[in-house]
N, C-alpha and C. Protein backbone atom coordinates (compact mmCIF):
# COMPACT_ATOMS: atom_id res chain seq x y z
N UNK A 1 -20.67 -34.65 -85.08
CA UNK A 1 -20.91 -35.40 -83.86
C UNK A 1 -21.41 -36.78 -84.26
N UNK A 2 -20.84 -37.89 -83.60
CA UNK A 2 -21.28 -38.89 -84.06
C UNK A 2 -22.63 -39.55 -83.24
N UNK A 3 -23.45 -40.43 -83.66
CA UNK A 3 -24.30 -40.62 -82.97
C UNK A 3 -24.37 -41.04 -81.40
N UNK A 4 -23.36 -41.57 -81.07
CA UNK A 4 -23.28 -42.30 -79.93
C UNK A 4 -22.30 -41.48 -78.84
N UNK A 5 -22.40 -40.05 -79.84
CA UNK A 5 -21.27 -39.38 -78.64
C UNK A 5 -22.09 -38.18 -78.27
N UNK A 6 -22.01 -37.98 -76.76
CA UNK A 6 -22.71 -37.05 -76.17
C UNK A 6 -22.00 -36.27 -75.85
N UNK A 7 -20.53 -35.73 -76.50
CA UNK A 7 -19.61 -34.86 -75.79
C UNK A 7 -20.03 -33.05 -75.35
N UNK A 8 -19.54 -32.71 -74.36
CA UNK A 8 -20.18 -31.57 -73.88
C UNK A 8 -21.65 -31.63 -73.60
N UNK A 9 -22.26 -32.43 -73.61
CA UNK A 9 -23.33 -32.09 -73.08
C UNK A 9 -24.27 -31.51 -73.24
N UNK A 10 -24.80 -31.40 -74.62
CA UNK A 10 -25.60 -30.38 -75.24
C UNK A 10 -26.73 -29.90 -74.30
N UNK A 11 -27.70 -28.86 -73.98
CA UNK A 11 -28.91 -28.70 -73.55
C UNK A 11 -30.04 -28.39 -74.44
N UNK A 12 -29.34 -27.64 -75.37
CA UNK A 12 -30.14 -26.63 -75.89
C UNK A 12 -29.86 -26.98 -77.70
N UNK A 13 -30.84 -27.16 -78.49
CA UNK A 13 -30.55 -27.50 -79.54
C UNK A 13 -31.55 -26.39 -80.80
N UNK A 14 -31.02 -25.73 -81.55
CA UNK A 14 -32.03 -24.52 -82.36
C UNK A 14 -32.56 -25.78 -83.74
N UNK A 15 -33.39 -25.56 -84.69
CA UNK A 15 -33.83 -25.95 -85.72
C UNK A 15 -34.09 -24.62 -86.32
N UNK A 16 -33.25 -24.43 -87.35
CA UNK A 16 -33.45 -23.26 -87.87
C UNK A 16 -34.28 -23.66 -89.94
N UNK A 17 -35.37 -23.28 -89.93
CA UNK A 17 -35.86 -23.76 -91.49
C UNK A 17 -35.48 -22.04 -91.91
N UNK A 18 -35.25 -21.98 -93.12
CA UNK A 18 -34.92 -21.36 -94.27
C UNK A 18 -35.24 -21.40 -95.58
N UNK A 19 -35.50 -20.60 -96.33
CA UNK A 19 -35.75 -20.62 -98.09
C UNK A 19 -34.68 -19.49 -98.53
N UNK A 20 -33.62 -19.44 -99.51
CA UNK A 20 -32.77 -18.95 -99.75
C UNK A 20 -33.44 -17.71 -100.90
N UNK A 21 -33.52 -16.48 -101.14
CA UNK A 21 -33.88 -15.09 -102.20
C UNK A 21 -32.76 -15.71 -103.55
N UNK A 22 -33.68 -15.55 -104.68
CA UNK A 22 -32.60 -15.53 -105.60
C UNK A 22 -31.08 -14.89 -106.18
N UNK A 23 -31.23 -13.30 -104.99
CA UNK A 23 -29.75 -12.96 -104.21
C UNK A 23 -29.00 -13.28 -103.10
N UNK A 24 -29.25 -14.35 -102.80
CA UNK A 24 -27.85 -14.89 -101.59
C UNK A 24 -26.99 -15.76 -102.88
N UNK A 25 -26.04 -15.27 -103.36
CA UNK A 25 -25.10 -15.63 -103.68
C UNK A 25 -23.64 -15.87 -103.58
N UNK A 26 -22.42 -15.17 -103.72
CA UNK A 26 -21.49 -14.95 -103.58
C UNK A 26 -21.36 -14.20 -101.78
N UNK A 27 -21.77 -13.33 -101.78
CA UNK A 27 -21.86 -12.61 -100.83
C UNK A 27 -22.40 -13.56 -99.17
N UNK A 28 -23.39 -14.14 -99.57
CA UNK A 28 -24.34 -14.94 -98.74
C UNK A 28 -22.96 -16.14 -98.71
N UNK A 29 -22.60 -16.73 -99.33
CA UNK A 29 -21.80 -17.94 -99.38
C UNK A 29 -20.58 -17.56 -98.40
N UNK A 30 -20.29 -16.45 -98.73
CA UNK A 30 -18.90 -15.80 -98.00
C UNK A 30 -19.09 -15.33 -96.46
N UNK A 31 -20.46 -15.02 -96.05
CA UNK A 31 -21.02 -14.92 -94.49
C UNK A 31 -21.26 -15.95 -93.88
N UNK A 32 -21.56 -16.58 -95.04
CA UNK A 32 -21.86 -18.25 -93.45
C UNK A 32 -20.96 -18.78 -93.79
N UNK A 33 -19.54 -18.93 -94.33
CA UNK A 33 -18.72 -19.65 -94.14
C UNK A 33 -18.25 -18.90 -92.73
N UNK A 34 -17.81 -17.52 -92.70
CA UNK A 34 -17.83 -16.63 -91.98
C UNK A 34 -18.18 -16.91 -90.46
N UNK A 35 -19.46 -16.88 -90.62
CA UNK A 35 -20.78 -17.31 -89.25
C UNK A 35 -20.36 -18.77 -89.11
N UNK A 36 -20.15 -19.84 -89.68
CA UNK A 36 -19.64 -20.59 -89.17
C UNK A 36 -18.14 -20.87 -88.43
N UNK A 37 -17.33 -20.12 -89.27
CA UNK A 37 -15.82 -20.03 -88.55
C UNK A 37 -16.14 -19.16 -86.91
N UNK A 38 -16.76 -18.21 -86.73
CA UNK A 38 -17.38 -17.80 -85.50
C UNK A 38 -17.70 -18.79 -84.87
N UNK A 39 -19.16 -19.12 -84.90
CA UNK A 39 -19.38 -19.69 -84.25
C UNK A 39 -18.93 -20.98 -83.02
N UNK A 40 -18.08 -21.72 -84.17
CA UNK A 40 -16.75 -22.44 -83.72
C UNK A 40 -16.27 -22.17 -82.52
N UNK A 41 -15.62 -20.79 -82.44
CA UNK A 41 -14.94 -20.63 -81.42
C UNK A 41 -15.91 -19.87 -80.13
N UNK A 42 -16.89 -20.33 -80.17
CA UNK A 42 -17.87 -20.02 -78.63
C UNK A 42 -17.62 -21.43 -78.18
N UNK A 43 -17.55 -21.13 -76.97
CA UNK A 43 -17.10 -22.37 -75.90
C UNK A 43 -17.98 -23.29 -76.01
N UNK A 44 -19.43 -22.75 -75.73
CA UNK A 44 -20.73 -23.32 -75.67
C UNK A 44 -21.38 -24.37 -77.06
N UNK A 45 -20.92 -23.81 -78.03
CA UNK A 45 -21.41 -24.84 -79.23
C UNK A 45 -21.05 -25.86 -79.27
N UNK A 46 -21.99 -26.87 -80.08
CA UNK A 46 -21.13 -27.87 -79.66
C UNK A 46 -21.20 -28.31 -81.16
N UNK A 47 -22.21 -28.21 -82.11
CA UNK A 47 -21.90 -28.80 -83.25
C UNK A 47 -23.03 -28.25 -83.91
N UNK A 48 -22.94 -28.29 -85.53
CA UNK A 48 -24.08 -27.98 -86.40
C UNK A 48 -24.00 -28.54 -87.18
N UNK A 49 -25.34 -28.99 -88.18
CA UNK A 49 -25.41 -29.87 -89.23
C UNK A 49 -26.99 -29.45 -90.50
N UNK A 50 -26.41 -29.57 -91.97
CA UNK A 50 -27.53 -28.79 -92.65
C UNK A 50 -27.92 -29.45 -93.28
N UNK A 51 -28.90 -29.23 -94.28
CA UNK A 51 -29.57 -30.34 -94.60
C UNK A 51 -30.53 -29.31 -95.61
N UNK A 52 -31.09 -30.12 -97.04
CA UNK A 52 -31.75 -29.29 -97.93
C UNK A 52 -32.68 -30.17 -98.42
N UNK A 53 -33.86 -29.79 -98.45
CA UNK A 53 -34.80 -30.39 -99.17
C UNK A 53 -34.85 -30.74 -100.50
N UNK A 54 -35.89 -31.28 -100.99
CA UNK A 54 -35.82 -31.07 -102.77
C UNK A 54 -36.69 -29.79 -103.31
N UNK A 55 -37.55 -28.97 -102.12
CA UNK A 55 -38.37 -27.82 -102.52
C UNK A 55 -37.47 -26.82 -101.88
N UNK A 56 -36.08 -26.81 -101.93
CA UNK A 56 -35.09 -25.87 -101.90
C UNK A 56 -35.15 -24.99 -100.11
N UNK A 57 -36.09 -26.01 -99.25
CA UNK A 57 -36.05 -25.15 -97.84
C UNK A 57 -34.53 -26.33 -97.28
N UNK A 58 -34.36 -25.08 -96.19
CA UNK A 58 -33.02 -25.79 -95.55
C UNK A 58 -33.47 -26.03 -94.46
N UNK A 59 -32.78 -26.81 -93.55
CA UNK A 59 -33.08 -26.89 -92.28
C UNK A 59 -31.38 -26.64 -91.47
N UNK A 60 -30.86 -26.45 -90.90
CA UNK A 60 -30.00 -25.99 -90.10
C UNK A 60 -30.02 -26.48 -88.43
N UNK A 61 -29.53 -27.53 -88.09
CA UNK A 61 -29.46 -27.94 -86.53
C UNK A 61 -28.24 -27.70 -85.84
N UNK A 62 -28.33 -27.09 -84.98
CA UNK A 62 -27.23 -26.29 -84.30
C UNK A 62 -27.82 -27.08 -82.44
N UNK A 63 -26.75 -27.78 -81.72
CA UNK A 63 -26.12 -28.13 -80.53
C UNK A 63 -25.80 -27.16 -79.86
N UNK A 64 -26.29 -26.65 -78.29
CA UNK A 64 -25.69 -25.81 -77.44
C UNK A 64 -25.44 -26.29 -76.02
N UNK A 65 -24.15 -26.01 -75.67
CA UNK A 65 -24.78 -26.77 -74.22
C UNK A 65 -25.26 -26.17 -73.26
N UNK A 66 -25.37 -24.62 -72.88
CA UNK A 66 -26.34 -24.05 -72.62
C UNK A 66 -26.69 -22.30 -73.13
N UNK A 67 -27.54 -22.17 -72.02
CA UNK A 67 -28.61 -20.70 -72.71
C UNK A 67 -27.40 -19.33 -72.64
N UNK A 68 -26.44 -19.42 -71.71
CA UNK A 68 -25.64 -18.42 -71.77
C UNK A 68 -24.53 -18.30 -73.27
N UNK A 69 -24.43 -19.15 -73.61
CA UNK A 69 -22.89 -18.78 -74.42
C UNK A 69 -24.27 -18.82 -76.01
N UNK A 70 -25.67 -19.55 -75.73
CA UNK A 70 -26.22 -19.35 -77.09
C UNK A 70 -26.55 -17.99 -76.78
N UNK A 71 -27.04 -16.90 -75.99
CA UNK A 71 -27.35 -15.51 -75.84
C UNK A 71 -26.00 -15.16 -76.28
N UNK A 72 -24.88 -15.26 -75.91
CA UNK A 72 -23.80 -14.79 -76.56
C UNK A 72 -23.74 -14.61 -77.73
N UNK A 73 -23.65 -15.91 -78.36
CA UNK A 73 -23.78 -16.01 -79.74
C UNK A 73 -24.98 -14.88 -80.46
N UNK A 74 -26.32 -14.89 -80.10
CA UNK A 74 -27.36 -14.00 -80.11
C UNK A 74 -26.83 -12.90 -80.14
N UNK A 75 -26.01 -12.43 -79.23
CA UNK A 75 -25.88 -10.72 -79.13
C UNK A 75 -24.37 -10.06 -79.79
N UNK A 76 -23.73 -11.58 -80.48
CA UNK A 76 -22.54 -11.11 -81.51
C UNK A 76 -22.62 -10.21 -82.34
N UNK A 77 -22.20 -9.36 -82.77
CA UNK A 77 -21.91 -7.85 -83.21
C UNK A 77 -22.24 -8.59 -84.76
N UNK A 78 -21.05 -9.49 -85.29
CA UNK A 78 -21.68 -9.61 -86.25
C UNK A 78 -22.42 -10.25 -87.12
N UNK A 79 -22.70 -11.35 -85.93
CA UNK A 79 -23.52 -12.23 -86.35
C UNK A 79 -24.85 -11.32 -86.39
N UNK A 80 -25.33 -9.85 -85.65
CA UNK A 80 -26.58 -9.35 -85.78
C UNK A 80 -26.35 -8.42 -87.37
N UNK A 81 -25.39 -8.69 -87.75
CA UNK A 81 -25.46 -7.92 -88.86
C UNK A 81 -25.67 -9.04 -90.17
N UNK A 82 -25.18 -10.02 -89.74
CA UNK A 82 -25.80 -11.25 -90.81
C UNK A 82 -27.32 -11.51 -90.84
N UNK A 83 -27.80 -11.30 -89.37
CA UNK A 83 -29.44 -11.40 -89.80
C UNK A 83 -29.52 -10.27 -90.34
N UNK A 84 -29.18 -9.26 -89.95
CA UNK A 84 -30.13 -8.19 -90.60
C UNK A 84 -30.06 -8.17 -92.20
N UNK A 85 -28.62 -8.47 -92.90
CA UNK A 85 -28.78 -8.52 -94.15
C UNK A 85 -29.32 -9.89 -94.59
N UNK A 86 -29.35 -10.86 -94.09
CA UNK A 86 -30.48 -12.16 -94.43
C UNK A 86 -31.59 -11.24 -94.43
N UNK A 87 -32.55 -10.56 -93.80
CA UNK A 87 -33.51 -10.23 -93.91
C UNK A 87 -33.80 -9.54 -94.72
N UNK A 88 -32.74 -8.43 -95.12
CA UNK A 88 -33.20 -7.29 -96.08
C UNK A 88 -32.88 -8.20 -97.57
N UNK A 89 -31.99 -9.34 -97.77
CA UNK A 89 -31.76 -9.53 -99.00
C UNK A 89 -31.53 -11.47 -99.19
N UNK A 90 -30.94 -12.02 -98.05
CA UNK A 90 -30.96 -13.66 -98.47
C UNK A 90 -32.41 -14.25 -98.23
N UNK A 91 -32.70 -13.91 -97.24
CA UNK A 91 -33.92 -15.03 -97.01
C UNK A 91 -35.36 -14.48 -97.31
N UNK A 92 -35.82 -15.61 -98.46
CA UNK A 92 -37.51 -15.26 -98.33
C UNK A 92 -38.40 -15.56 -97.17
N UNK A 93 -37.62 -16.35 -96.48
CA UNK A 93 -38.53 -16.96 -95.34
C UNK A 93 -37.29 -17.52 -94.35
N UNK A 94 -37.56 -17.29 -92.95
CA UNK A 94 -36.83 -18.67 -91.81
C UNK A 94 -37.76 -18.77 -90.79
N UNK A 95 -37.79 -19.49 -90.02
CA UNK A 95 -38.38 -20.04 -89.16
C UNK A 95 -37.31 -20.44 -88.21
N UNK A 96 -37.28 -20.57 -87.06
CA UNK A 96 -36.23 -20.94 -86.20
C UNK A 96 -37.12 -21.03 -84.62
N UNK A 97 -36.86 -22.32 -83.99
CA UNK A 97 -37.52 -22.74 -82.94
C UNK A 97 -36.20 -23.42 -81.59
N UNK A 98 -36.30 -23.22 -80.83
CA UNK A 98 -34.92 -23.33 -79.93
C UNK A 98 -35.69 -24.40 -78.55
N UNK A 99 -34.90 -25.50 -78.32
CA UNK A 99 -35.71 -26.47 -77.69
C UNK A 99 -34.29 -27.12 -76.93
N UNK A 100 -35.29 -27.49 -75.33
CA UNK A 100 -34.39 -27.95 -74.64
C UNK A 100 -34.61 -29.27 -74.89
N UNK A 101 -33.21 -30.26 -74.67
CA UNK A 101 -33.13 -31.41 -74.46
C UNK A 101 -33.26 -32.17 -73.65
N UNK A 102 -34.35 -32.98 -73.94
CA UNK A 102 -34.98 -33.25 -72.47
C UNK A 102 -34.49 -35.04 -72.24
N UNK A 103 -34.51 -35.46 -73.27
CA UNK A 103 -33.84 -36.75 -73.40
C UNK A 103 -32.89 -36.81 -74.31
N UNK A 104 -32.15 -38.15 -74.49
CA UNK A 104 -30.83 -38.28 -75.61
C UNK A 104 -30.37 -39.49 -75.38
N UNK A 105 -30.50 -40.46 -76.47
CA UNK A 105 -30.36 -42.02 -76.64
C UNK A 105 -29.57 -41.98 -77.90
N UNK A 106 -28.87 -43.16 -78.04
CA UNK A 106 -28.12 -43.42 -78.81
C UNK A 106 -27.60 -44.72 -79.54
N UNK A 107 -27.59 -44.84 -80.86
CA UNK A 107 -26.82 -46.47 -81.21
C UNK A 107 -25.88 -46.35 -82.50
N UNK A 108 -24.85 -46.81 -82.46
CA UNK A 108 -24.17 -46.71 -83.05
C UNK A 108 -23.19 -48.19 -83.23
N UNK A 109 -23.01 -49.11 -84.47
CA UNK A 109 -22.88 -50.42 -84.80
C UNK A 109 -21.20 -50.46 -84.49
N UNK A 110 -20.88 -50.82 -84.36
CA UNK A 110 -19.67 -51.06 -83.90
C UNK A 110 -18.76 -51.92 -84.94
């Protein structure tokens, strides 16, 4: 998404922080390409973008434009099976906080 474009209308925007287990490897690499090809095709998303520190936490920003199609996403069959194995084996830690958009400004140089 570029800065100056508000397409769809986002409402709802997640910040998801993360620290990766020294087993998310191969396996882990092959689910969120996965979880991302999903995700894609929910009507409601509108875009995501990641981002890594230098103390190896991620941050993950994910665009929704609203609370129904992100509960969707929430109650995907297998996207609940990606958390559950994030939990038992990729992630030492996430944090994830889900916030409405209450404003949205923009500049972009032309």
């Amino acid at each position: 998404m570029q800065p100056n474009e508000n397409h769809d209308n986002p409402s709802l925007i997640i910040l998801f922080r993360s620290k990766l287990t020294s087993q998310a490897g191969e396996d882990y690499q092959a689910m969120n390409a996965e979880m991302e090809t999903l995700v894609r095709q929910n009507p409601g998303f509108v875009d995501v973008k990641s981002y890594t520190a230098a103390d190896g936490e991620r941050l993950t920003v994910v665009w929704w434009r609203d609370e129904e199609s992100l509960a969707e996403w929430r109650n995907q069959m297998r996207h609940r099976e990606a958390q559950s194995t994030g939990r038992q084996k990729w992630y030492e830690y996430y944090d994830m906080d889900v916030a409405t958009i209450v404003r949205s400004r923009s500049f972009a140089r032309k």
